[in-house]
C-alpha atoms as a PDB file:
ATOM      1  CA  UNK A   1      -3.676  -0.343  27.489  1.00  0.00           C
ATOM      2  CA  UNK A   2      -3.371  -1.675  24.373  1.00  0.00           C
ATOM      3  CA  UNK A   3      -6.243  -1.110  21.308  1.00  0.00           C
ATOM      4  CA  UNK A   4      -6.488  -3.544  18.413  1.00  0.00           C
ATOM      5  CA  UNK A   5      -8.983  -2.019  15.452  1.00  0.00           C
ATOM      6  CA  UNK A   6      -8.789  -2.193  11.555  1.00  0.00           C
ATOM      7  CA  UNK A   7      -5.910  -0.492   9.642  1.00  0.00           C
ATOM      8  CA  UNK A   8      -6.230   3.237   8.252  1.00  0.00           C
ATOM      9  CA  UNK A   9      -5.034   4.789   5.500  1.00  0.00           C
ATOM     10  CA  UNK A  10      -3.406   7.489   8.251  1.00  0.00           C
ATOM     11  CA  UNK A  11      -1.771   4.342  10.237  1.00  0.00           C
ATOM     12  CA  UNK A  12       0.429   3.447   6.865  1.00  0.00           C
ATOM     13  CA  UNK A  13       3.543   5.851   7.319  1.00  0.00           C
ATOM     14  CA  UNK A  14       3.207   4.284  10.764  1.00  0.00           C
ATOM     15  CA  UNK A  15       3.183   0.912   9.969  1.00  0.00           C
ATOM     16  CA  UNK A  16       6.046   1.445   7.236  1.00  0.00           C
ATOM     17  CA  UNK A  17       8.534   2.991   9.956  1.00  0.00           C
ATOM     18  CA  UNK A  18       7.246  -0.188  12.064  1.00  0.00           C
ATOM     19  CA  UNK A  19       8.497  -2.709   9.152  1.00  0.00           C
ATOM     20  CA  UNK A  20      11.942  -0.652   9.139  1.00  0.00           C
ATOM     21  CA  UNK A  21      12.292  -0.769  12.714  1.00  0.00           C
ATOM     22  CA  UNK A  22      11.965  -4.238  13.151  1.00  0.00           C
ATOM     23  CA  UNK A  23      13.458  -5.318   9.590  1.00  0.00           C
ATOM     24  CA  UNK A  24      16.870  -7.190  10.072  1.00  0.00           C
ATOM     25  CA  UNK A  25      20.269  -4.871   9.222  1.00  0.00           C
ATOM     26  CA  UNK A  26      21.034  -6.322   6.096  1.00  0.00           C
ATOM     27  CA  UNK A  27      17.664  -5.556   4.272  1.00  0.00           C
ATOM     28  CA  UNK A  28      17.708  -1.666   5.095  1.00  0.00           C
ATOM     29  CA  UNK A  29      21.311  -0.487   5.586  1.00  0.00           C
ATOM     30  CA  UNK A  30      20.545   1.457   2.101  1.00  0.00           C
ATOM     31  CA  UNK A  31      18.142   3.429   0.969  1.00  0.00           C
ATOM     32  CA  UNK A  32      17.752   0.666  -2.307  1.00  0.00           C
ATOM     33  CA  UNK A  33      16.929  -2.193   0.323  1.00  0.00           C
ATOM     34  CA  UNK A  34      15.022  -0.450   3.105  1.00  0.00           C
ATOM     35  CA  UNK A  35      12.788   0.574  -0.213  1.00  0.00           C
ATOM     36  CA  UNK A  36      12.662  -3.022  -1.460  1.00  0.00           C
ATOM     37  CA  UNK A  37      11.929  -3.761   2.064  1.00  0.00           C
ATOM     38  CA  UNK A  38       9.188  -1.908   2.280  1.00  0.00           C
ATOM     39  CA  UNK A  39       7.876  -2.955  -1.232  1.00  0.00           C
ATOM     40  CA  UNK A  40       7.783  -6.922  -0.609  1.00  0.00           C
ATOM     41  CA  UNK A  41       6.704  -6.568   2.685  1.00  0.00           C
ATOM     42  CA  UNK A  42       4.230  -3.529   3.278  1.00  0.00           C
ATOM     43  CA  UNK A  43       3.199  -1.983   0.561  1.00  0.00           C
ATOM     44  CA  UNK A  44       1.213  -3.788  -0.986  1.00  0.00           C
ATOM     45  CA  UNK A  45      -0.871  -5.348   1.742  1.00  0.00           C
ATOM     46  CA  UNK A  46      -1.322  -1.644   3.324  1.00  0.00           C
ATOM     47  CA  UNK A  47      -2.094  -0.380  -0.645  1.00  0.00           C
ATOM     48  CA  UNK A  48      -4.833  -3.175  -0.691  1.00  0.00           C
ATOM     49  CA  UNK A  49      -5.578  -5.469   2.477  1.00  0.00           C
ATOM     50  CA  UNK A  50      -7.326  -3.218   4.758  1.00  0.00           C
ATOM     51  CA  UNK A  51     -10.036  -5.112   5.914  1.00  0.00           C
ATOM     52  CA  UNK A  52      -7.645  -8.096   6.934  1.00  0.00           C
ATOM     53  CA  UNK A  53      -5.218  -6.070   8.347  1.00  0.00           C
ATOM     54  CA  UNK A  54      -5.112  -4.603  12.087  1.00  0.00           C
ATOM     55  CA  UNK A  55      -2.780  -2.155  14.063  1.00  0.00           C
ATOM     56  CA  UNK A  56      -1.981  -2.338  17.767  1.00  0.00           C
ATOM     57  CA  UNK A  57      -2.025   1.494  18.885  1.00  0.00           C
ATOM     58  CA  UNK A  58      -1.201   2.606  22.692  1.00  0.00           C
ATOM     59  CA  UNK A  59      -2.852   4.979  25.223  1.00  0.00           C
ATOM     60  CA  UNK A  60      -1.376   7.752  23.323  1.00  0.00           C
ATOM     61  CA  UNK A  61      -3.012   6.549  20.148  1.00  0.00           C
ATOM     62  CA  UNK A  62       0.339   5.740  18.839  1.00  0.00           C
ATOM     63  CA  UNK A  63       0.678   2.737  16.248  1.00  0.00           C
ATOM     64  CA  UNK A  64       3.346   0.363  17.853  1.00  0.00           C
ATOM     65  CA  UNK A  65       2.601  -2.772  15.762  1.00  0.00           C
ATOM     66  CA  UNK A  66       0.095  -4.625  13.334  1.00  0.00           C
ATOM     67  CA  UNK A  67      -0.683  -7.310  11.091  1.00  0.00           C
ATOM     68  CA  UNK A  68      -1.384  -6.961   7.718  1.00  0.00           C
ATOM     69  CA  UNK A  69      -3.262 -10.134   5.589  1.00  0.00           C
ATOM     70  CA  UNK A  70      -4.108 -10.869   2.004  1.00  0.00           C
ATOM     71  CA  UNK A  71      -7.310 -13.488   2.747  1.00  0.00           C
ATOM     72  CA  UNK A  72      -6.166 -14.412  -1.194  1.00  0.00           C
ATOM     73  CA  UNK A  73      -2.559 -15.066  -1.971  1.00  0.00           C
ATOM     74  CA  UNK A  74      -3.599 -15.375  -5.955  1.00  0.00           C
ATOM     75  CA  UNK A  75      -5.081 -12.365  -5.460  1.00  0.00           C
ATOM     76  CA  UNK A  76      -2.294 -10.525  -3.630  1.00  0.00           C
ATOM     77  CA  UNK A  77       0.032 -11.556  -5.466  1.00  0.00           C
ATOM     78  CA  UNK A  78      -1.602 -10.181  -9.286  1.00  0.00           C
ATOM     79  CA  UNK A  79      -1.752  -6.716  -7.409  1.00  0.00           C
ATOM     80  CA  UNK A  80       1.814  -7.344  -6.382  1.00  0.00           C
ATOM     81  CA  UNK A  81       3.192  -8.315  -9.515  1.00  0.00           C
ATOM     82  CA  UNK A  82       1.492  -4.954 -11.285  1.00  0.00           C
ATOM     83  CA  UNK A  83       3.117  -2.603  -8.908  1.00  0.00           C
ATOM     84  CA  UNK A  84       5.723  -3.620  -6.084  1.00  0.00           C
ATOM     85  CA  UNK A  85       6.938  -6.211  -7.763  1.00  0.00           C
ATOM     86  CA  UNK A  86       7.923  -3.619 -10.903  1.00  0.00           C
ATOM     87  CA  UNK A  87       9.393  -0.877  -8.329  1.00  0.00           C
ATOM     88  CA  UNK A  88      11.419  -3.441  -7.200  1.00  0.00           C
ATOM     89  CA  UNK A  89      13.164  -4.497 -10.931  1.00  0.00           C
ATOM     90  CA  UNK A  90      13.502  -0.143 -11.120  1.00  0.00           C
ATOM     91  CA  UNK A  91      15.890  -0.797  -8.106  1.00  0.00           C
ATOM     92  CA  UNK A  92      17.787  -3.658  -9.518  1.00  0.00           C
ATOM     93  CA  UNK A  93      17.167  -6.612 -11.647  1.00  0.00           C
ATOM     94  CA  UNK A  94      18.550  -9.133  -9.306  1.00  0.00           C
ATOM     95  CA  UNK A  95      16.292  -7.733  -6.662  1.00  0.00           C
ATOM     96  CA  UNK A  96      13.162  -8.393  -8.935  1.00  0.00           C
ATOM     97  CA  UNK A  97      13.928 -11.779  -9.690  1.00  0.00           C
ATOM     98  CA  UNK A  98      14.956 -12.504  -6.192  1.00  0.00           C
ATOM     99  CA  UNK A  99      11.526 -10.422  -4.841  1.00  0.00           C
ATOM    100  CA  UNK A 100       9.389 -12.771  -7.662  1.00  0.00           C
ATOM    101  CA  UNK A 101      10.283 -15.802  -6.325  1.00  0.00           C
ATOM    102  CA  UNK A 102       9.951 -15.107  -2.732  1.00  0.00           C
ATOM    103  CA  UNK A 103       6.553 -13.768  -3.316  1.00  0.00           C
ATOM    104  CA  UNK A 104       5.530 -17.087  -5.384  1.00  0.00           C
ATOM    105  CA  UNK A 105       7.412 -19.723  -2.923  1.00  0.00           C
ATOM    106  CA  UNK A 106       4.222 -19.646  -0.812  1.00  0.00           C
ATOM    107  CA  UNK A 107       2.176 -19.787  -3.392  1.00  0.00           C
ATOM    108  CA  UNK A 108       2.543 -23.700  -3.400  1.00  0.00           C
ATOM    109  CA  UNK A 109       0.710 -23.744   0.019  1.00  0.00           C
ATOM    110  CA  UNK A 110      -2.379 -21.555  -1.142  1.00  0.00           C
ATOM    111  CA  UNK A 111      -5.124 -24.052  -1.347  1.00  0.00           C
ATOM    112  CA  UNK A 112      -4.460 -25.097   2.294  1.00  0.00           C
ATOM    113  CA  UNK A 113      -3.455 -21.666   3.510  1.00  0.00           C
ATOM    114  CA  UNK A 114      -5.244 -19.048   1.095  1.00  0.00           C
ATOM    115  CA  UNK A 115      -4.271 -16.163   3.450  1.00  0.00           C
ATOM    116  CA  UNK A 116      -0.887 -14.564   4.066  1.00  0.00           C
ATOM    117  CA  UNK A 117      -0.021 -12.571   6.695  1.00  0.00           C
ATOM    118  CA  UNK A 118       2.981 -10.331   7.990  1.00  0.00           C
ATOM    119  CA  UNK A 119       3.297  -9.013  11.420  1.00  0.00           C
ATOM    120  CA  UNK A 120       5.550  -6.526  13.354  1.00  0.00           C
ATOM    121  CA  UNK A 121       6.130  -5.152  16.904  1.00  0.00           C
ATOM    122  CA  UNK A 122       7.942  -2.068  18.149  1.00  0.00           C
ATOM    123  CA  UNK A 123      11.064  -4.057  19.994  1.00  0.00           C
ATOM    124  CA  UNK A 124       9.989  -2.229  23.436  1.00  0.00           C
ATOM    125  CA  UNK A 125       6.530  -3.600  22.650  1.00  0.00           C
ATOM    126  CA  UNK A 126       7.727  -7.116  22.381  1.00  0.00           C
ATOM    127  CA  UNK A 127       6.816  -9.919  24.869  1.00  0.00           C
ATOM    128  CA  UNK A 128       3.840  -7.815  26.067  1.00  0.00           C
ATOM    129  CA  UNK A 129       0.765 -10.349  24.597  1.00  0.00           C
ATOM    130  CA  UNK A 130       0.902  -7.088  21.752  1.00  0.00           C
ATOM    131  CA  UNK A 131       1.627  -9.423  18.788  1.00  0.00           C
ATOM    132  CA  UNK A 132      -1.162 -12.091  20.778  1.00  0.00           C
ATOM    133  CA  UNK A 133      -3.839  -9.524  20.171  1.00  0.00           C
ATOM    134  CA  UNK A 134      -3.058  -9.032  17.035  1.00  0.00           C
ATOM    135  CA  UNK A 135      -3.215 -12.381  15.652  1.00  0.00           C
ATOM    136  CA  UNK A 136      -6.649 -13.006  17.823  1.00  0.00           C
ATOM    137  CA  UNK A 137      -8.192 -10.333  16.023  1.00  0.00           C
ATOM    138  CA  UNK A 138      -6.783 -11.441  12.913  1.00  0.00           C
ATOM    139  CA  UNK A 139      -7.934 -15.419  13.379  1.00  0.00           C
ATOM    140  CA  UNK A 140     -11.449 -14.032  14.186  1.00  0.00           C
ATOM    141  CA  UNK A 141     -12.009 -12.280  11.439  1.00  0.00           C
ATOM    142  CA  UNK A 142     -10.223 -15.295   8.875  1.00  0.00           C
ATOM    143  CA  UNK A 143     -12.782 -17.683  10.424  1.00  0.00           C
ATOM    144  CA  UNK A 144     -16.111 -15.144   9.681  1.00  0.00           C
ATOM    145  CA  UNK A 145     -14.726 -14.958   6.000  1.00  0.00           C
ATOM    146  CA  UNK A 146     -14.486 -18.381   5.985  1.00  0.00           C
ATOM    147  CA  UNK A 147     -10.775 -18.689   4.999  1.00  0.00           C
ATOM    148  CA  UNK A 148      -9.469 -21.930   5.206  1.00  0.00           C
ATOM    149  CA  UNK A 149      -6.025 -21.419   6.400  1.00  0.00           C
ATOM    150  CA  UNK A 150      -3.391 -18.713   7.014  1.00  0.00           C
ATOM    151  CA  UNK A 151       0.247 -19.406   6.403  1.00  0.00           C
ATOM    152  CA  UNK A 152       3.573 -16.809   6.721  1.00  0.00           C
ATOM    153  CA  UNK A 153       7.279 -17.050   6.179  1.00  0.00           C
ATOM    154  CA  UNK A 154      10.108 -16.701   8.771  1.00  0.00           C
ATOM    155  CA  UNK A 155      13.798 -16.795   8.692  1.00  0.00           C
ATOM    156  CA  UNK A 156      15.318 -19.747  10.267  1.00  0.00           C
ATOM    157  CA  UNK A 157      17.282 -17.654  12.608  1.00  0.00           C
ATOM    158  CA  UNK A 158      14.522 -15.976  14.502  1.00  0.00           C
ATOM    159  CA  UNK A 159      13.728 -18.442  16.969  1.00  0.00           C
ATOM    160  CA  UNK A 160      11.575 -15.621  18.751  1.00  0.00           C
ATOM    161  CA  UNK A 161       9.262 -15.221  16.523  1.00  0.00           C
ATOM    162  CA  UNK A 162       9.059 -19.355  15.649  1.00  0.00           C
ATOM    163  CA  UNK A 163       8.425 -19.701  18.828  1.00  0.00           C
ATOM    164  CA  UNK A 164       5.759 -16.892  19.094  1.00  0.00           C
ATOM    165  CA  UNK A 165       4.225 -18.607  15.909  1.00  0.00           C
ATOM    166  CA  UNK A 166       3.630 -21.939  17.173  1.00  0.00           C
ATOM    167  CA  UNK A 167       2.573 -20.806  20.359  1.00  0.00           C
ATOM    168  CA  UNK A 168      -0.248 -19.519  18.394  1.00  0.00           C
ATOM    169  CA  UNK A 169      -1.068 -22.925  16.451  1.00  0.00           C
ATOM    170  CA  UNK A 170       0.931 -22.759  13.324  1.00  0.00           C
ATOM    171  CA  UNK A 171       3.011 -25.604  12.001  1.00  0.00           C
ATOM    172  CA  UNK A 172       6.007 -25.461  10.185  1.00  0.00           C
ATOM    173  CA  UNK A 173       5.215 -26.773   6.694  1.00  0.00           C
ATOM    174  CA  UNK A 174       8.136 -26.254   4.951  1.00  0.00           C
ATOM    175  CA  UNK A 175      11.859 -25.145   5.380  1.00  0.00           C
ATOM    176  CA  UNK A 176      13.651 -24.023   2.219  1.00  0.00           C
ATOM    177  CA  UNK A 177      17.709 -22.432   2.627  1.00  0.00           C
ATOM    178  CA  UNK A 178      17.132 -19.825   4.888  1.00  0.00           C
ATOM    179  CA  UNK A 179      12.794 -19.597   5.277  1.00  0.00           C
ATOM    180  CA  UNK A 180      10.729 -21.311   7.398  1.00  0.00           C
ATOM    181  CA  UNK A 181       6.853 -21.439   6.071  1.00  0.00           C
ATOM    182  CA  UNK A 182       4.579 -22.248   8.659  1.00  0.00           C
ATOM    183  CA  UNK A 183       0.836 -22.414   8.405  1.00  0.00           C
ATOM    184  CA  UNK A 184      -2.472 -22.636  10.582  1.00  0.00           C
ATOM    185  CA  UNK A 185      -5.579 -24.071   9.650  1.00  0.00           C
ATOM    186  CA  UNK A 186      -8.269 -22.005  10.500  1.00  0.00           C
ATOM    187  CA  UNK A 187     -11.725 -23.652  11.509  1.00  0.00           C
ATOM    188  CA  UNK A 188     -15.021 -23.964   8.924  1.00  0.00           C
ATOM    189  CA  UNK A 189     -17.964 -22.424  10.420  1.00  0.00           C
END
């Protein structure tokens, strides 16, 4: 049986081995990428996004997935900028640049999708409604903060997780090289 509740501080070594795990070869084959990894894509939503951001633990009470939200890309991004974002130019200063303007790319999106989100599943956890849960406890709480939208970004090649995506309402909005953004529009209450 699987339990969805609210991110903990405890659950973020957890959730960082969780981004690793699932991240693709070719952004953690080194320690200098699997720590930029986990800078543009953990840190800083576990360092400051833990009301909008939920874990999937088992019967064991293990952590085998979550989903971790900024309700305020603006927002998200000036804490990102002041620390991630500047571990990241310590590692190189291609990977900074390259880091700034992934983080900003959604940015153009924000009024109609003010929240940004980032999920990931244990692989043996996978196809089990796990990643379902996640994102229903994650919609619920966007709609009772009255957030408008909700948007994330995908590589092209994972037609898994596309799929996954608009089988839970979002649309693609924009493809740019390699990225897919897709959004959902959350209702008003």
């Amino acid at each position: 049986m699987i339990k969805i509740r609210n991110l903990k501080k405890q659950d973020i070594s957890s959730a960082e081995y969780i981004c690793l795990i699932t991240a693709a070869k070719e952004i953690k084959d080194t320690p200098k990428k699997a720590l930029r990894t986990l800078l543009m894509y953990n840190r800083c939503y576990t360092r400051t996004q833990n009301s909008s951001s939920f874990v999937a633990e088992n019967e064991n009470g293990r952590v085998v997935g979550y989903i971790l939200c900024a309700e305020s890309l603006p927002k998200y991004l000036k804490g990102f900028f002041g620390t991630e974002l500047q571990e990241i130019f310590k590692i190189s200063f291609t990977s900074g640049i390259a880091s700034f303007f992934e983080a900003v790319s959604p940015a153009a999106f924000s009024v109609k999708y003010s929240a940004h989100l980032h999920i990931d599943i244990l692989p043996e956890y996978q196809g089990q409604k796990v990643g379902t849960a996640l994102m229903s406890a994650l919609k619920e709480k966007l709609v009772s903060d009255n957030i408008n939208g909700v948007m994330l970004c995908v590589g092209k090649g994972n037609v898994r997780a596309i799929d996954f995506y608009k089988k839970n309402g979002f649309k693609v909005v924009f493809k740019l090289f390699g990225a897919v953004f897709m959004g959902l529009n959350l209702p008003q209450s």
